[in-house]
PDB file of N, CA and C in Angstrom:
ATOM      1  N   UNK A   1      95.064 123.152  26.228  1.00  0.00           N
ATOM      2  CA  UNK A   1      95.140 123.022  27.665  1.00  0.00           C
ATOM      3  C   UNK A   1      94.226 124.076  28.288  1.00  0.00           C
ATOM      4  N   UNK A   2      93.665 123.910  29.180  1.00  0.00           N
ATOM      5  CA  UNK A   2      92.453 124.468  30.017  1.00  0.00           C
ATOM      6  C   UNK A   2      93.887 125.514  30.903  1.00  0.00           C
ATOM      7  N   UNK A   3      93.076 126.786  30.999  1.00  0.00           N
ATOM      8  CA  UNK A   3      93.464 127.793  31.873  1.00  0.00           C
ATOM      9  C   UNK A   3      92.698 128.148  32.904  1.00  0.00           C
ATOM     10  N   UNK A   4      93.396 128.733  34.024  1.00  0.00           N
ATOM     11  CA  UNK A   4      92.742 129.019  34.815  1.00  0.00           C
ATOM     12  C   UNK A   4      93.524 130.465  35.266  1.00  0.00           C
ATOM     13  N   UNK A   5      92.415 131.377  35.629  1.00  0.00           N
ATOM     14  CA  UNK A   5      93.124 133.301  35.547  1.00  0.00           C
ATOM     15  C   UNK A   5      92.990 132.726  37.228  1.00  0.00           C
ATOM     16  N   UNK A   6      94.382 133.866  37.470  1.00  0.00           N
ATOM     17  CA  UNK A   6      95.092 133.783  39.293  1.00  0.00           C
ATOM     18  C   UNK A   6      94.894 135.371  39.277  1.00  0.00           C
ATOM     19  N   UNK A   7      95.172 134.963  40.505  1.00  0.00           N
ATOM     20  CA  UNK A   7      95.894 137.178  40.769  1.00  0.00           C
ATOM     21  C   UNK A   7      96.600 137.263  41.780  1.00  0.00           C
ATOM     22  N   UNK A   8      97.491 137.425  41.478  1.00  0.00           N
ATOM     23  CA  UNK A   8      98.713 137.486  42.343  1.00  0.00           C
ATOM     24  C   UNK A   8      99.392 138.809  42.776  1.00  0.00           C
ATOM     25  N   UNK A   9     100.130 139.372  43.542  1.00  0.00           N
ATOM     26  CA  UNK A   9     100.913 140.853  43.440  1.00  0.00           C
ATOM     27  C   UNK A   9     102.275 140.543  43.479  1.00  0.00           C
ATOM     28  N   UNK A  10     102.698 141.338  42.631  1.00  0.00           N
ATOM     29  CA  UNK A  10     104.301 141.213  42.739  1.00  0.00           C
ATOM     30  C   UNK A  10     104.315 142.806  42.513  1.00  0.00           C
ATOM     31  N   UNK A  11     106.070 142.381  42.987  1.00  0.00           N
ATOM     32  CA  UNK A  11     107.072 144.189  43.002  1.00  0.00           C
ATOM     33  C   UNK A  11     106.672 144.576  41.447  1.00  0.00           C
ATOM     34  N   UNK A  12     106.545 145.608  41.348  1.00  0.00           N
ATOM     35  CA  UNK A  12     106.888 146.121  40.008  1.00  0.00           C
ATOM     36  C   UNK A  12     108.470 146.290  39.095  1.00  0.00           C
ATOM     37  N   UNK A  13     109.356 146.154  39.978  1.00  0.00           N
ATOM     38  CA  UNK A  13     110.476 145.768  39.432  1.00  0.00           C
ATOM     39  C   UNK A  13     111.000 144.571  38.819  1.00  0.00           C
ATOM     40  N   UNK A  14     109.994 143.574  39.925  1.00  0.00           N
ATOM     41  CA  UNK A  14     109.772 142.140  39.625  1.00  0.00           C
ATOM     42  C   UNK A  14     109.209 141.436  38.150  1.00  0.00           C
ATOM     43  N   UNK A  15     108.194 142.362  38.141  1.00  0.00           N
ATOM     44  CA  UNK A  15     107.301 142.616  36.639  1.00  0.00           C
ATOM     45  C   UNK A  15     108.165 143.294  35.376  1.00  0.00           C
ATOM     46  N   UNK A  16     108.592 144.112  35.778  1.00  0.00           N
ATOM     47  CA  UNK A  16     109.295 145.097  34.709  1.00  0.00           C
ATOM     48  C   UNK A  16     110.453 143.697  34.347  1.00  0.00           C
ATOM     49  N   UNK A  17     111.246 142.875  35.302  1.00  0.00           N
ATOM     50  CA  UNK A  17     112.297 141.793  34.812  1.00  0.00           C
ATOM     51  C   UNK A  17     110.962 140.505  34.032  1.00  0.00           C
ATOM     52  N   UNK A  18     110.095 140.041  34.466  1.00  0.00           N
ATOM     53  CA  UNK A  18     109.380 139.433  33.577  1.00  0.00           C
ATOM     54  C   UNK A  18     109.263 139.947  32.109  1.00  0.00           C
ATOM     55  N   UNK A  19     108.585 141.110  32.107  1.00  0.00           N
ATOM     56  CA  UNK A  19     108.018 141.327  30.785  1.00  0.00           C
ATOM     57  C   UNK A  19     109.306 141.687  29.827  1.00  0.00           C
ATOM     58  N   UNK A  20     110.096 141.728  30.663  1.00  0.00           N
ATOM     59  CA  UNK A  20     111.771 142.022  29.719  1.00  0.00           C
ATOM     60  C   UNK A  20     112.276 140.786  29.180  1.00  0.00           C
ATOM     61  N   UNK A  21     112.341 139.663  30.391  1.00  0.00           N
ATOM     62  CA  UNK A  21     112.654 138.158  29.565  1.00  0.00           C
ATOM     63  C   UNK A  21     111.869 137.905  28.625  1.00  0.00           C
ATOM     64  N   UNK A  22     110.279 137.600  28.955  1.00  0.00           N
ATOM     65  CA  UNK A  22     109.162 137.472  28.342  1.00  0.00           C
ATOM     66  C   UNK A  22     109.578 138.226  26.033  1.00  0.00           C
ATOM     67  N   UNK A  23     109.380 139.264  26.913  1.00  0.00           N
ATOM     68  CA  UNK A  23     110.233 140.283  25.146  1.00  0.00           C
ATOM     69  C   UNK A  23     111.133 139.595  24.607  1.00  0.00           C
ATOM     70  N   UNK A  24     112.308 139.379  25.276  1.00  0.00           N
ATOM     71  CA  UNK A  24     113.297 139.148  24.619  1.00  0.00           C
ATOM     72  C   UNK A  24     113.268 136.862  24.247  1.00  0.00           C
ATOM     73  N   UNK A  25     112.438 136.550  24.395  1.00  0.00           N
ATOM     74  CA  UNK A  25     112.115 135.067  24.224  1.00  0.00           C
ATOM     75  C   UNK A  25     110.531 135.167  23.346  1.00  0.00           C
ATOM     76  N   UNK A  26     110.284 136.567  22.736  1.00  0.00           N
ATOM     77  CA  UNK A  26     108.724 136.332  22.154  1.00  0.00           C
ATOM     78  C   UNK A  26     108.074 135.749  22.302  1.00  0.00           C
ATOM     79  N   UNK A  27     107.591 135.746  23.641  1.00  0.00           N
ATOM     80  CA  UNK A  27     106.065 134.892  24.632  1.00  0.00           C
ATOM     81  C   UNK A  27     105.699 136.037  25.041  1.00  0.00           C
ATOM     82  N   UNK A  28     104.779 135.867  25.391  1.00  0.00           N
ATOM     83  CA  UNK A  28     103.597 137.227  26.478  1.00  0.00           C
ATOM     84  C   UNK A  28     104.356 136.259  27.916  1.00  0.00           C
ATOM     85  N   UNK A  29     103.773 137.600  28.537  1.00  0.00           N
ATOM     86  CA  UNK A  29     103.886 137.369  30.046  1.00  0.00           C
ATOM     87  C   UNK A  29     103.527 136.358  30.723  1.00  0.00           C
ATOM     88  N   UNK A  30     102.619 135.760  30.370  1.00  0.00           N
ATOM     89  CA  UNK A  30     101.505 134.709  30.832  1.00  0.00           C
ATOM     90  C   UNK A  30     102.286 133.204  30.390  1.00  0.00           C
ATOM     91  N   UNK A  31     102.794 133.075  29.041  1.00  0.00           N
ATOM     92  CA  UNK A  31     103.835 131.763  28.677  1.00  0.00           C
ATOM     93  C   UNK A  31     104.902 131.377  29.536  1.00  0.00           C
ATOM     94  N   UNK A  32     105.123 133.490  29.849  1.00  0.00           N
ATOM     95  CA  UNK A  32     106.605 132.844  30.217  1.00  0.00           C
ATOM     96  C   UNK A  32     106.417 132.585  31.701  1.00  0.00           C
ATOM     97  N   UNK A  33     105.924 133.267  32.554  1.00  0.00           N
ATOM     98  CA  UNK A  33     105.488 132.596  33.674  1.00  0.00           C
ATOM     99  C   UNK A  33     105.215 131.852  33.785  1.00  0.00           C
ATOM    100  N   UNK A  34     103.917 131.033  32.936  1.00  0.00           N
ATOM    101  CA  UNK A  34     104.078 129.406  33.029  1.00  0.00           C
ATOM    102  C   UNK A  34     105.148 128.840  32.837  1.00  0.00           C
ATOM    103  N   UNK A  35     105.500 128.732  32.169  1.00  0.00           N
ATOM    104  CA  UNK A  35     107.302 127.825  31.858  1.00  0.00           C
ATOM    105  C   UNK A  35     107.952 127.692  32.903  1.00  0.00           C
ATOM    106  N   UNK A  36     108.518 129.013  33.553  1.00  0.00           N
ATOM    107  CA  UNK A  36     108.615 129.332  34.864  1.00  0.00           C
ATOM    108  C   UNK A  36     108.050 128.286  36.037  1.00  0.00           C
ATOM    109  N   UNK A  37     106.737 128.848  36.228  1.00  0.00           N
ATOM    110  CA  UNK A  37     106.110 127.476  37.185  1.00  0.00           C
ATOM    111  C   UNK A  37     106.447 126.276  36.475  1.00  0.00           C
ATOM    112  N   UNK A  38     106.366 126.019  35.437  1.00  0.00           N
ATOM    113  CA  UNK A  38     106.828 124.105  35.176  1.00  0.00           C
ATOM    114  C   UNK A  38     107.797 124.182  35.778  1.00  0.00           C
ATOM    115  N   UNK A  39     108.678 124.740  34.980  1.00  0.00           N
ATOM    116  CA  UNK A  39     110.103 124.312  35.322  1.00  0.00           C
ATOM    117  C   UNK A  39     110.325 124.188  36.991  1.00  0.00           C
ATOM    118  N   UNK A  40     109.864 125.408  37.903  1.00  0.00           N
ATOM    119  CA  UNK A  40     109.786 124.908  39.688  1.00  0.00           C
ATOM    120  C   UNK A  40     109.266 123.677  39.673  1.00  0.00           C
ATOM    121  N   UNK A  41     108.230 122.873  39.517  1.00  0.00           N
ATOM    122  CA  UNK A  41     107.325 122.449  40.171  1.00  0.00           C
ATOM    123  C   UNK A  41     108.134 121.270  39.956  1.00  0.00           C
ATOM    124  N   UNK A  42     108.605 121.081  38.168  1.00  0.00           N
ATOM    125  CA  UNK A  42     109.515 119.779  37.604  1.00  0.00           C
ATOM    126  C   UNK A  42     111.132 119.565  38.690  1.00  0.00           C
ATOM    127  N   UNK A  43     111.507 120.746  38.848  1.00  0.00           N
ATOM    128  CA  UNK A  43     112.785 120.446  39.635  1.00  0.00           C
ATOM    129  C   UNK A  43     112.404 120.106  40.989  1.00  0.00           C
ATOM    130  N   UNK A  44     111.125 120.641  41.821  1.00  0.00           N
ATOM    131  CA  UNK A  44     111.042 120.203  43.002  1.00  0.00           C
ATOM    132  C   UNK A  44     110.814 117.998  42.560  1.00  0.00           C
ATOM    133  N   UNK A  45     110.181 118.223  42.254  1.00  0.00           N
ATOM    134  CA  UNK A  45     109.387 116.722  41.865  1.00  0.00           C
ATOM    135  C   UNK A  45     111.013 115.627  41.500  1.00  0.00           C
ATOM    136  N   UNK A  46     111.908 116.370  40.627  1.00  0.00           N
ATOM    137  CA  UNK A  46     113.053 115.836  40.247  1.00  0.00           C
ATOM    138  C   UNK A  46     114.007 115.299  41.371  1.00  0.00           C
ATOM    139  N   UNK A  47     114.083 116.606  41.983  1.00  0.00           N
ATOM    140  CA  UNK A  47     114.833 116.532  43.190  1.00  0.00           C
ATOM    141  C   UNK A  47     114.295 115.769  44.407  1.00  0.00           C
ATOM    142  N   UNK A  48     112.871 115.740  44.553  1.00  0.00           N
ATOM    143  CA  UNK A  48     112.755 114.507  45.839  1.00  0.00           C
ATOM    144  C   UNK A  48     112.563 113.016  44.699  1.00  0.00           C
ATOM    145  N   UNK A  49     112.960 112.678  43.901  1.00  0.00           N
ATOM    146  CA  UNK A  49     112.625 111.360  42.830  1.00  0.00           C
ATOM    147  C   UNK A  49     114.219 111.150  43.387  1.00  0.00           C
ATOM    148  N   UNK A  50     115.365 112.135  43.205  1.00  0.00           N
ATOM    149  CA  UNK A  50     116.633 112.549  43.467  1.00  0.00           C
ATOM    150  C   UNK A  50     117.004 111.374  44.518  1.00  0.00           C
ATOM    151  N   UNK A  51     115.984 111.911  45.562  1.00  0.00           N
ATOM    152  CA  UNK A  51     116.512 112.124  46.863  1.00  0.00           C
ATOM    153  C   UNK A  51     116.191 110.527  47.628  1.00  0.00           C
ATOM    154  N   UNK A  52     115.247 110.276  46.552  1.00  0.00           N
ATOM    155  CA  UNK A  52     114.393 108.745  47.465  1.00  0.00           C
ATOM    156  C   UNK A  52     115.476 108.104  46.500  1.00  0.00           C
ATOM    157  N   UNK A  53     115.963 107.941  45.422  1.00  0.00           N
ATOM    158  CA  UNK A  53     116.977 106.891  44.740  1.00  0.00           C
ATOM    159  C   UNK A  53     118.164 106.770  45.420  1.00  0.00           C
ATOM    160  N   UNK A  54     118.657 108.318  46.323  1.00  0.00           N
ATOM    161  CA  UNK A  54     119.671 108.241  46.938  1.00  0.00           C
ATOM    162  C   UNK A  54     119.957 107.800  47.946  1.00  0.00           C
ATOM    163  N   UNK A  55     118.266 107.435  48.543  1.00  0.00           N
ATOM    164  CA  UNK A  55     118.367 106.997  50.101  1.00  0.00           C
ATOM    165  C   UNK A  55     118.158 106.035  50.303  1.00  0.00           C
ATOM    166  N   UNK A  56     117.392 104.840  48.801  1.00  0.00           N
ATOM    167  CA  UNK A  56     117.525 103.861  48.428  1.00  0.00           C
ATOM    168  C   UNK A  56     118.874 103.273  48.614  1.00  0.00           C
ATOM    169  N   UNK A  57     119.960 103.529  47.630  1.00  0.00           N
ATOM    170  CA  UNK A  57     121.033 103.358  47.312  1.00  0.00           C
ATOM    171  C   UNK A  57     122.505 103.550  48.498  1.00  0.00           C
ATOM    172  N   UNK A  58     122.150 104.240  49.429  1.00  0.00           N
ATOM    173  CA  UNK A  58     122.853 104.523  50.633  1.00  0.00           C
ATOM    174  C   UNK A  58     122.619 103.558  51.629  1.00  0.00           C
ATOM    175  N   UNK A  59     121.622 102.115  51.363  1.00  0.00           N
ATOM    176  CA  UNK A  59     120.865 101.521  52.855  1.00  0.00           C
ATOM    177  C   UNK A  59     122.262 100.477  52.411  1.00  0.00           C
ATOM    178  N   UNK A  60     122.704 100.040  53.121  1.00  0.00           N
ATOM    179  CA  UNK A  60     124.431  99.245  52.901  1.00  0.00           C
ATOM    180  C   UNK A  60     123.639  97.740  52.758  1.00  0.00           C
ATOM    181  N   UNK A  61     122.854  97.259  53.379  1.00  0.00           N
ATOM    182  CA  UNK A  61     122.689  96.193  52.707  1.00  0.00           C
ATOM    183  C   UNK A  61     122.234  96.024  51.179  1.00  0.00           C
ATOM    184  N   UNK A  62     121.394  97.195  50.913  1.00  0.00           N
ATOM    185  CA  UNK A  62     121.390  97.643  48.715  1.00  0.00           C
ATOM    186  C   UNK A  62     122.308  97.759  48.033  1.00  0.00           C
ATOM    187  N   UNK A  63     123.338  98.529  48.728  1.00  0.00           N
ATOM    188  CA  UNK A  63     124.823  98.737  48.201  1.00  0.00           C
ATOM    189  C   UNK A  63     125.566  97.185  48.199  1.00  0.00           C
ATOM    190  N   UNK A  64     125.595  96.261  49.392  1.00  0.00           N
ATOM    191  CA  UNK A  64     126.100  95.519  49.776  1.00  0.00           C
ATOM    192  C   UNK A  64     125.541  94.061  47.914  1.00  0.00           C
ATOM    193  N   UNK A  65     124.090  94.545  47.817  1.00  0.00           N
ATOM    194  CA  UNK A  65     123.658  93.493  46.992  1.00  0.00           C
ATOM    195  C   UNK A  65     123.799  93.873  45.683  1.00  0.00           C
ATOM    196  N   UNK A  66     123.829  94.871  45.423  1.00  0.00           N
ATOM    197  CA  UNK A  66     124.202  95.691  44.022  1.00  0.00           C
ATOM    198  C   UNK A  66     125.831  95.255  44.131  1.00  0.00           C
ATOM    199  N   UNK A  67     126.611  95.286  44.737  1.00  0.00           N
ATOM    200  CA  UNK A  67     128.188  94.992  44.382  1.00  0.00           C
ATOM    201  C   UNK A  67     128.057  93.452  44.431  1.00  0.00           C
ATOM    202  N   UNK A  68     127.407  92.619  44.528  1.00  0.00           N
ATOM    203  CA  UNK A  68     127.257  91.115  44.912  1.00  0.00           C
ATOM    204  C   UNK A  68     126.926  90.366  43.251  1.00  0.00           C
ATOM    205  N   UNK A  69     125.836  91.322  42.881  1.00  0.00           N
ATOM    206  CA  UNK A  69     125.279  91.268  41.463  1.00  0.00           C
ATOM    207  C   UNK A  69     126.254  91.754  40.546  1.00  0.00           C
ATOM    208  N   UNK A  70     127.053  92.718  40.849  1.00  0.00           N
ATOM    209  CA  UNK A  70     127.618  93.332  39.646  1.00  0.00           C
ATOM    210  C   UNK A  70     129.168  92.313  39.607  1.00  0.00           C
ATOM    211  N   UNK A  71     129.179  91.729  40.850  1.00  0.00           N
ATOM    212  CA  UNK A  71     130.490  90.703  40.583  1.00  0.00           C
ATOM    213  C   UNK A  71     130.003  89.836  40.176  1.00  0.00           C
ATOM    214  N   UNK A  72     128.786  88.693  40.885  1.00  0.00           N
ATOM    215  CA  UNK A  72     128.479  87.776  39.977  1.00  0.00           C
ATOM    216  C   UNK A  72     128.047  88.122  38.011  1.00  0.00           C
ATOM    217  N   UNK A  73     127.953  88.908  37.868  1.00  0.00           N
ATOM    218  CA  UNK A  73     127.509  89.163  36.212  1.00  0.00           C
ATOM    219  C   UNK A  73     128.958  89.581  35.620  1.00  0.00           C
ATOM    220  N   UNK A  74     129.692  89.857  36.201  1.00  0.00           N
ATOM    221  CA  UNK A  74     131.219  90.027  35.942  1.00  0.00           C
ATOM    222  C   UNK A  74     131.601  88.192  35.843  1.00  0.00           C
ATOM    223  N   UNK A  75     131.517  87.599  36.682  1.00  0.00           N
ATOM    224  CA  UNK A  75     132.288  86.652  36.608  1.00  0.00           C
ATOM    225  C   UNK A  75     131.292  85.877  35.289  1.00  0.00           C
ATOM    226  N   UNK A  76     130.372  85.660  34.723  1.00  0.00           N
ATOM    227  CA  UNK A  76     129.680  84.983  34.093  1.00  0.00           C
ATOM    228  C   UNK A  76     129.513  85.240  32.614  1.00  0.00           C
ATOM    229  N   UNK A  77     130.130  86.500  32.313  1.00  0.00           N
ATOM    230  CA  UNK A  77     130.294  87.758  31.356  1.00  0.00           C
ATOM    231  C   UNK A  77     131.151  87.378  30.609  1.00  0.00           C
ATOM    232  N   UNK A  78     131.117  87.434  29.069  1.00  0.00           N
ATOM    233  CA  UNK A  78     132.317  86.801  28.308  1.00  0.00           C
ATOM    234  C   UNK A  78     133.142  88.188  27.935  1.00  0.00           C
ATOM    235  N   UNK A  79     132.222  89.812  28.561  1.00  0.00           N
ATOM    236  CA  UNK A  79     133.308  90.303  28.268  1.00  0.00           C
ATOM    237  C   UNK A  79     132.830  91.090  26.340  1.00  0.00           C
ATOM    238  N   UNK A  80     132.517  90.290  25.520  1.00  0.00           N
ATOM    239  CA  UNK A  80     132.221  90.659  24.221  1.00  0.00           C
ATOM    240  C   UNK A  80     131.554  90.988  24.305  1.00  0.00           C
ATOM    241  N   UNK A  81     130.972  91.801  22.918  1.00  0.00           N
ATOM    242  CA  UNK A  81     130.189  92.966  23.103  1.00  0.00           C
ATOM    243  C   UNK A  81     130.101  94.351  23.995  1.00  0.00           C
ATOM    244  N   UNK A  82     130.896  94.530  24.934  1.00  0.00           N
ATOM    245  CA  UNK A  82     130.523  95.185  26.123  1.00  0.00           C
ATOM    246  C   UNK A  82     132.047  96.261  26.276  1.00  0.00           C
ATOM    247  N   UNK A  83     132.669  96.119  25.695  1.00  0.00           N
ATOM    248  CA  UNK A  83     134.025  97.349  25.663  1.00  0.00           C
ATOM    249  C   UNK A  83     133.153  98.233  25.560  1.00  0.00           C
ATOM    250  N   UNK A  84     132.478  99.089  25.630  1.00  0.00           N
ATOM    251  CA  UNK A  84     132.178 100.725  25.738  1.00  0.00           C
ATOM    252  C   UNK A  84     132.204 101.235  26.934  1.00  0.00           C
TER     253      UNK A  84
END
């Protein structure tokens, strides 16, 4: 994977808790900060994917057709196979 060098400032206390996780997970500073940024960037991205399924799913006529479907496939359903 292609890198690209930043420069950023942080607290030095801020740093001193990096390079301590960083130690204690045997990565350099630079891994574990990346990981770090994935992991933000993945939960922001997660959380609005979250947020549009939820606002999907809240419009009452979706709700209204999702319970319409899940009775008709109920009534048509023998039922076998499907106890879990």
């Amino acid at each position: 994977m292609k890198a690209k060098k930043i420069a950023i400032s942080v607290p030095a206390d801020v740093i001193d808790e990096v390079d301590g996780a960083a130690k204690r997970r045997r990565v350099t500073r630079s891994a574990f900060i990346t990981d770090i940024l994935r992991r933000v960037a993945r939960a922001k991205r997660d959380a609005d994917i979250t947020k549009q399924i939820s606002d999907f799913f809240s419009d009452s006529e979706i709700a209204a057709e999702q319970s319409r479907t899940a009775r008709d496939y109920r009534a048509v359903s023998s039922g076998i196979g499907t106890e879990w």
